[in-house]
N, C-alpha and C. Protein backbone atom coordinates (compact mmCIF):
# COMPACT_ATOMS: atom_id res chain seq x y z
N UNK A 1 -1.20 24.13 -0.24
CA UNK A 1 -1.39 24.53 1.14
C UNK A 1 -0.15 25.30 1.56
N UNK A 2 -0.27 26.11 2.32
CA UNK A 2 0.74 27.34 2.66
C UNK A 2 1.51 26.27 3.97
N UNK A 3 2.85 26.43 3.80
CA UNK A 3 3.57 26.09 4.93
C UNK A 3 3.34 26.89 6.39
N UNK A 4 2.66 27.37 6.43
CA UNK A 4 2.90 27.69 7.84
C UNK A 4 1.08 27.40 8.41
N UNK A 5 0.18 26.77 7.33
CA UNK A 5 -0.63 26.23 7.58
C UNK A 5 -0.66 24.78 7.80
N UNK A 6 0.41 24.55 7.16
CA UNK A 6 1.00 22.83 8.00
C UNK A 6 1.83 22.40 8.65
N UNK A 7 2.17 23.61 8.94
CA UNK A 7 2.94 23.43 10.64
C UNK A 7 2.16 23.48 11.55
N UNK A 8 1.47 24.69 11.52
CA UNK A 8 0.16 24.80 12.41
C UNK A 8 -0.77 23.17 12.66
N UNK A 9 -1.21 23.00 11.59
CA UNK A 9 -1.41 21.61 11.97
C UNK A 9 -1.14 20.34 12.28
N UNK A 10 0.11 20.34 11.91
CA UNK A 10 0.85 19.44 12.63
C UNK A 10 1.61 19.53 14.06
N UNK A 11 1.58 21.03 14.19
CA UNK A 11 1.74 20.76 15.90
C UNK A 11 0.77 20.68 16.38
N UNK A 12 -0.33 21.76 16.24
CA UNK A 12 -1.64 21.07 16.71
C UNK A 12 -1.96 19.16 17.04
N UNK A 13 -1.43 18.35 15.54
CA UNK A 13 -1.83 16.93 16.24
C UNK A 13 -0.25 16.42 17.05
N UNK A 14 0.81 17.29 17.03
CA UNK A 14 1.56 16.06 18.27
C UNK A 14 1.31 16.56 19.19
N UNK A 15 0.44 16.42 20.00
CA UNK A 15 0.13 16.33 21.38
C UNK A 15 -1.68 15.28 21.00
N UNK A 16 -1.03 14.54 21.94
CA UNK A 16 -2.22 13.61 22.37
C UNK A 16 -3.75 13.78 22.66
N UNK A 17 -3.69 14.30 23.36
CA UNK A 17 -4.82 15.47 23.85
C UNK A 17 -5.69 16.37 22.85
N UNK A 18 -4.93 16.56 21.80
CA UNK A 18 -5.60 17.43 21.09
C UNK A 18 -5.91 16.42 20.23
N UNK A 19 -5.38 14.99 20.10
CA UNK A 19 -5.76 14.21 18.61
C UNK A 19 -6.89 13.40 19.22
N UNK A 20 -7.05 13.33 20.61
CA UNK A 20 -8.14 13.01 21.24
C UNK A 20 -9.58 13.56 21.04
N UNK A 21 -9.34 14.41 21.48
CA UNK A 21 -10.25 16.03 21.31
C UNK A 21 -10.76 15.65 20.00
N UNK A 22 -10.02 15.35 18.66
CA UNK A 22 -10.22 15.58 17.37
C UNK A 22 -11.04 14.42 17.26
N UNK A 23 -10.71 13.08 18.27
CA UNK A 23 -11.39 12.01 17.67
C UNK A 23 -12.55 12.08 17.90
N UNK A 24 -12.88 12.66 19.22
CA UNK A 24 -14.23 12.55 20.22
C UNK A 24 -15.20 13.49 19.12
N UNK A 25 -14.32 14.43 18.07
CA UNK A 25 -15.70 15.65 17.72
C UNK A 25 -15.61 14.49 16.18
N UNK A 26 -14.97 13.68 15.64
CA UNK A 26 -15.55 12.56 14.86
C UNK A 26 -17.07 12.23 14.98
N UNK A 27 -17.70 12.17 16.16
CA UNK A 27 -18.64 11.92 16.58
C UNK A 27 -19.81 12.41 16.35
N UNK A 28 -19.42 14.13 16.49
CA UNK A 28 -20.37 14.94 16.29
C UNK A 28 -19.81 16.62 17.08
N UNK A 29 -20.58 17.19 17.25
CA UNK A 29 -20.36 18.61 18.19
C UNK A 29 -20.36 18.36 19.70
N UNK A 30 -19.82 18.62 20.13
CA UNK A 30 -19.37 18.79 22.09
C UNK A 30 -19.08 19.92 22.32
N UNK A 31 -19.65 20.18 23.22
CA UNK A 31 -19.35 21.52 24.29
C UNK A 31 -17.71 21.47 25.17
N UNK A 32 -17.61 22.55 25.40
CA UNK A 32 -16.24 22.40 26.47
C UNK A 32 -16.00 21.42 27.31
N UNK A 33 -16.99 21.04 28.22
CA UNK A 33 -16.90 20.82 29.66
C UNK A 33 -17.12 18.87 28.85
N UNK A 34 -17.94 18.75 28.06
CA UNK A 34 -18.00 17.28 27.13
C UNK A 34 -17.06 16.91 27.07
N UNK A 35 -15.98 17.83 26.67
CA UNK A 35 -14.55 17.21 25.75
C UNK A 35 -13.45 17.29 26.83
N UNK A 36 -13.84 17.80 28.08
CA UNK A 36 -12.66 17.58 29.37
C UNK A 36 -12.98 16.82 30.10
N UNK A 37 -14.59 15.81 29.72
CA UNK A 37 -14.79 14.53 30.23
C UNK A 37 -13.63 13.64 30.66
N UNK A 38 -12.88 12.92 29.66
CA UNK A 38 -12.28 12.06 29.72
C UNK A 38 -11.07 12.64 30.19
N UNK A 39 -10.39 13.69 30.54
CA UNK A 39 -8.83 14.31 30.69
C UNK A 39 -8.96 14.56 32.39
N UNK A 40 -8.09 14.42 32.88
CA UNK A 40 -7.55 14.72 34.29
C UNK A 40 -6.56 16.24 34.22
N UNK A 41 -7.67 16.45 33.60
CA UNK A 41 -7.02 18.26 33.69
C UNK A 41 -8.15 19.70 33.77
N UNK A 42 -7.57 20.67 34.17
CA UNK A 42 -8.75 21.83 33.93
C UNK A 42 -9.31 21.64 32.80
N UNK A 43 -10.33 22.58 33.36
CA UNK A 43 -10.98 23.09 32.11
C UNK A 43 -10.20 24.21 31.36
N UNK A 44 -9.71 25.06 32.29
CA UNK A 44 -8.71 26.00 31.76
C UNK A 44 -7.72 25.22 30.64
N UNK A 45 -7.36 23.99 31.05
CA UNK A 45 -5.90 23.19 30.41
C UNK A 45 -6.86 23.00 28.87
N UNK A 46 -7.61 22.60 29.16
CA UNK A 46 -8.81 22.00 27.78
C UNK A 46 -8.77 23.00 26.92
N UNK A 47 -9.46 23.90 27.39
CA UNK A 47 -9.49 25.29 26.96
C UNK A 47 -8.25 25.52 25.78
N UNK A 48 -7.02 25.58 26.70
CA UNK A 48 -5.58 25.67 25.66
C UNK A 48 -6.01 24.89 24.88
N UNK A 49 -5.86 23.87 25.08
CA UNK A 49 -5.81 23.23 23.73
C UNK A 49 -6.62 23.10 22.42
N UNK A 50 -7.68 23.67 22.79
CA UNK A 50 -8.78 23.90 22.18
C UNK A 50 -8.51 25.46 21.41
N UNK A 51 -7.91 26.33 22.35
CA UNK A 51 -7.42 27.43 21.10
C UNK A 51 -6.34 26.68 19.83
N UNK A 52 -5.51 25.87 20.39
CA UNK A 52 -4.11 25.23 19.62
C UNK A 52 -5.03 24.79 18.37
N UNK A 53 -6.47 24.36 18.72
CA UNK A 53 -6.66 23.40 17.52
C UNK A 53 -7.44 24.36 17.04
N UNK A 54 -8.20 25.48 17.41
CA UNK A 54 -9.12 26.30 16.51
C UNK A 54 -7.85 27.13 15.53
N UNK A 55 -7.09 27.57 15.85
CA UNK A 55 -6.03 28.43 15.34
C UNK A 55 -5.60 27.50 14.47
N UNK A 56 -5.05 26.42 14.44
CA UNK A 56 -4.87 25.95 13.27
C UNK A 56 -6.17 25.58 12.09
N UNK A 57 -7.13 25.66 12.91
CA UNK A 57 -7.89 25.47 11.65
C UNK A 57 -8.83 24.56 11.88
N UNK A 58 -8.59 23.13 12.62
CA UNK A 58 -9.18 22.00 12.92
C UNK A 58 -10.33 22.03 13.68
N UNK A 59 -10.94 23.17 14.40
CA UNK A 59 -12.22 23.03 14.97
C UNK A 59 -12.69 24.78 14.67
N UNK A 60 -13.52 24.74 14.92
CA UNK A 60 -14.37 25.60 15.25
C UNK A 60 -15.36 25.40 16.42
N UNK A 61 -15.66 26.78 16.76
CA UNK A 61 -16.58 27.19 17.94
C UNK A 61 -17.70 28.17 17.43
N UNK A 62 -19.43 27.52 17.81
CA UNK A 62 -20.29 28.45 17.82
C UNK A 62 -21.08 28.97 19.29
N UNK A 63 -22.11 29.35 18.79
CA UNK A 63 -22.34 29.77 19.96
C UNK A 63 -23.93 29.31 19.98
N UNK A 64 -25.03 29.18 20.55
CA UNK A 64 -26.22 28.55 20.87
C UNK A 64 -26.81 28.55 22.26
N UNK A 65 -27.10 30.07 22.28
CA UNK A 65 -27.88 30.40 24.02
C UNK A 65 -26.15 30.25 24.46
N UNK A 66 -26.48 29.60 25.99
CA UNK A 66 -25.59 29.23 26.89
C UNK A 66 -24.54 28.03 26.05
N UNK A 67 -24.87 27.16 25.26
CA UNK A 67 -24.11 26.42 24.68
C UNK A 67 -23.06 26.99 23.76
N UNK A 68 -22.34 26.24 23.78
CA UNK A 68 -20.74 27.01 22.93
C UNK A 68 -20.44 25.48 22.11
N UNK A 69 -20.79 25.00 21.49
CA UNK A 69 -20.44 23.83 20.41
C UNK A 69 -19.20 23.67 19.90
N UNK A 70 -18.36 22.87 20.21
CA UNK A 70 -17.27 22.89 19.29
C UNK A 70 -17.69 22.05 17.74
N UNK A 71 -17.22 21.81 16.30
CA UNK A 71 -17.23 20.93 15.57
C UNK A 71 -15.72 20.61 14.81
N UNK A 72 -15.21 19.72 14.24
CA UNK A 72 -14.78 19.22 13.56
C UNK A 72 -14.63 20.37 12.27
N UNK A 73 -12.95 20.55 11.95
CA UNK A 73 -13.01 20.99 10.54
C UNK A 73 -12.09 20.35 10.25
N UNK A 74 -12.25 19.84 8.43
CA UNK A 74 -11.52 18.99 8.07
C UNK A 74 -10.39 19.51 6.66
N UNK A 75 -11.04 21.03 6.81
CA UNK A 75 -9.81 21.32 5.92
C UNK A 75 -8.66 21.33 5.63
N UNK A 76 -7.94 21.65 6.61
CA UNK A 76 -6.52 21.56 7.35
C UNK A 76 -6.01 20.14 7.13
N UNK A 77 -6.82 18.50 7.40
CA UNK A 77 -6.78 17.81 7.43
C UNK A 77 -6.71 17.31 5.81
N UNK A 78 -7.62 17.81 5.11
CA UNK A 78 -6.85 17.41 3.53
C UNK A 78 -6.03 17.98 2.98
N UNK A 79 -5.93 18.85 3.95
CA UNK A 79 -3.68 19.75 3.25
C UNK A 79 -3.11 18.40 3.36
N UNK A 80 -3.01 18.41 4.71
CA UNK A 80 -1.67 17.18 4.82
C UNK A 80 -2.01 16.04 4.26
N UNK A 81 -3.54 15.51 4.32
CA UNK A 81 -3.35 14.76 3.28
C UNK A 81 -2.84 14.95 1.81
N UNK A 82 -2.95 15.67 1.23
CA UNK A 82 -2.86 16.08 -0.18
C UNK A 82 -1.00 16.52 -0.09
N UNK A 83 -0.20 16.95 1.16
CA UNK A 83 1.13 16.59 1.10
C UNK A 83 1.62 15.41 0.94
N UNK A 84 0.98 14.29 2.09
CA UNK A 84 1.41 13.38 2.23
C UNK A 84 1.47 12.70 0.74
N UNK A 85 0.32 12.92 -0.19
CA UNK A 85 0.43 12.17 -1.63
C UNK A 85 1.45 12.04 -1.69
N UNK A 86 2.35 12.80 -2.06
CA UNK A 86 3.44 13.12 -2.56
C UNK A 86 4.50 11.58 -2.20
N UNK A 87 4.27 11.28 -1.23
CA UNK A 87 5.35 10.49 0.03
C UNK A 87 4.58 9.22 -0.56
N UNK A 88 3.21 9.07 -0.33
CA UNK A 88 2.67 7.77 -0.55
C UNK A 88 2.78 7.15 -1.89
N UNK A 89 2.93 7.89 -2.83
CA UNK A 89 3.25 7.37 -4.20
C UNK A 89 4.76 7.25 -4.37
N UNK A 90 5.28 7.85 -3.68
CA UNK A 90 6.82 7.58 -3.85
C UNK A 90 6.44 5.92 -3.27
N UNK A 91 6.44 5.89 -1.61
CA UNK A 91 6.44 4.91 -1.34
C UNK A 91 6.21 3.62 -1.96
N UNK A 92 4.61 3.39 -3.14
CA UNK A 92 3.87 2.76 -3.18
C UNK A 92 4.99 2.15 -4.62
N UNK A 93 5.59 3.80 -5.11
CA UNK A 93 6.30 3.09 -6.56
C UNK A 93 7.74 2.72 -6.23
N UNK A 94 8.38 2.62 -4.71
CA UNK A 94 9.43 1.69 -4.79
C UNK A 94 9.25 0.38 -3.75
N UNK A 95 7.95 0.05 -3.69
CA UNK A 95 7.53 -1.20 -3.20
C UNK A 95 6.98 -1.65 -4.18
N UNK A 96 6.90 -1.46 -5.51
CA UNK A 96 6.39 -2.17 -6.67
C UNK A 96 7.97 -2.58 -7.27
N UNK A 97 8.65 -1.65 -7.16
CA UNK A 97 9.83 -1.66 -7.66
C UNK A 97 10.81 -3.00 -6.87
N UNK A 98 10.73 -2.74 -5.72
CA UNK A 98 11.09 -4.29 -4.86
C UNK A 98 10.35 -5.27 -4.93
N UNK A 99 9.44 -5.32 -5.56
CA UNK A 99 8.35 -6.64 -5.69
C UNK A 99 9.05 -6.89 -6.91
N UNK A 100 9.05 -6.32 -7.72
CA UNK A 100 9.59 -6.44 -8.99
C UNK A 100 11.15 -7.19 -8.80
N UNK A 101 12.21 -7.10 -8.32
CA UNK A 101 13.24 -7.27 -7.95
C UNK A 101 13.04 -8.59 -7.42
N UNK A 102 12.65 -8.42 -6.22
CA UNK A 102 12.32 -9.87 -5.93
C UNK A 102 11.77 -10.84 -6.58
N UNK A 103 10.86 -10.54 -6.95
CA UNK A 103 10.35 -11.67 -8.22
C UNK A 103 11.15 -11.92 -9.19
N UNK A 104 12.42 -11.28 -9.63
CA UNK A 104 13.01 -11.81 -10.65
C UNK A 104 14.21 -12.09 -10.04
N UNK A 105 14.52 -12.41 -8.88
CA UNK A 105 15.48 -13.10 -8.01
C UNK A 105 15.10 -14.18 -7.26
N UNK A 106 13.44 -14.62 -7.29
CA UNK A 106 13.21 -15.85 -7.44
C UNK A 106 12.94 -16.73 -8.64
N UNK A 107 12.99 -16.02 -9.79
CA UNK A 107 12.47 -16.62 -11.04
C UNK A 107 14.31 -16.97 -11.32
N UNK A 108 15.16 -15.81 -10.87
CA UNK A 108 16.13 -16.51 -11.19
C UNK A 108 16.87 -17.77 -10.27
N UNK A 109 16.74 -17.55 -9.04
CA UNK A 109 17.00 -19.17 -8.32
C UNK A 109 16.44 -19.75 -8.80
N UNK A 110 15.02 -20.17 -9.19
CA UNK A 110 14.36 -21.24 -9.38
C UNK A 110 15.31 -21.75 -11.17
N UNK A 111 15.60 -20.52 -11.92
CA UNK A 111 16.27 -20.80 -13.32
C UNK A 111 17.21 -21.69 -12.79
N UNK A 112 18.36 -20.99 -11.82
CA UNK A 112 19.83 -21.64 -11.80
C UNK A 112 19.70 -23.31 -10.86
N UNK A 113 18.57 -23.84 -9.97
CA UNK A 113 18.11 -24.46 -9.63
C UNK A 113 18.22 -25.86 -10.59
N UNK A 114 17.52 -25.14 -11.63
CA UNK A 114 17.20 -26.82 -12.66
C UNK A 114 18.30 -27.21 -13.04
């Protein structure tokens, strides 16, 4: 994944609002005025944010008569997953590595014990 396609998406999700937005189209497709249901803001304000997240990648917009559909895209979303690997296997192999440690710092109290 190109770095400046995961910046894009990662500013896209720090703001609240937009990871909202992202959860509600989990659901399915919503229109504009659907997805500024729950916000105490314009529609104009919605709007922004709704370019923030098409530009990165994370939604799309069609069109249907008078209806304008937003949906869910999840491509963007398995970049960073597929970065994050990277982090989670580190993680996963020095918490095996401290399990490991620990277990042989109780096998050895319990040795010096008897």
């Amino acid at each position: 994944m190109h770095g400046d396609t995961l910046s894009a998406t990662f500013a896209a999700l720090a703001d609240p609002t937009r990871r909202a937005i992202l959860a509600r189209l989990t659901l399915g497709e919503a229109s504009v005025s659907e997805l500024a249901g729950p916000f105490e803001m314009s529609l104009v304000a919605v709007s922004k944010h709704l370019k923030v997240l098409e530009t990165a990648g994370l939604i799309s917009k069609s069109r249907e008569a008078q209806w304008r559909p937003c949906r869910l895209e999840t491509a963007p979303l398995r970049g960073v997953d597929d970065w994050l690997e990277t982090y989670r296997r580190f993680w996963s192999e020095s918490l095996d590595k401290l399990e490991a440690y620990a277990a042989s710092l109780k096998r050895k109290e319990e040795k010096d014990a008897k």
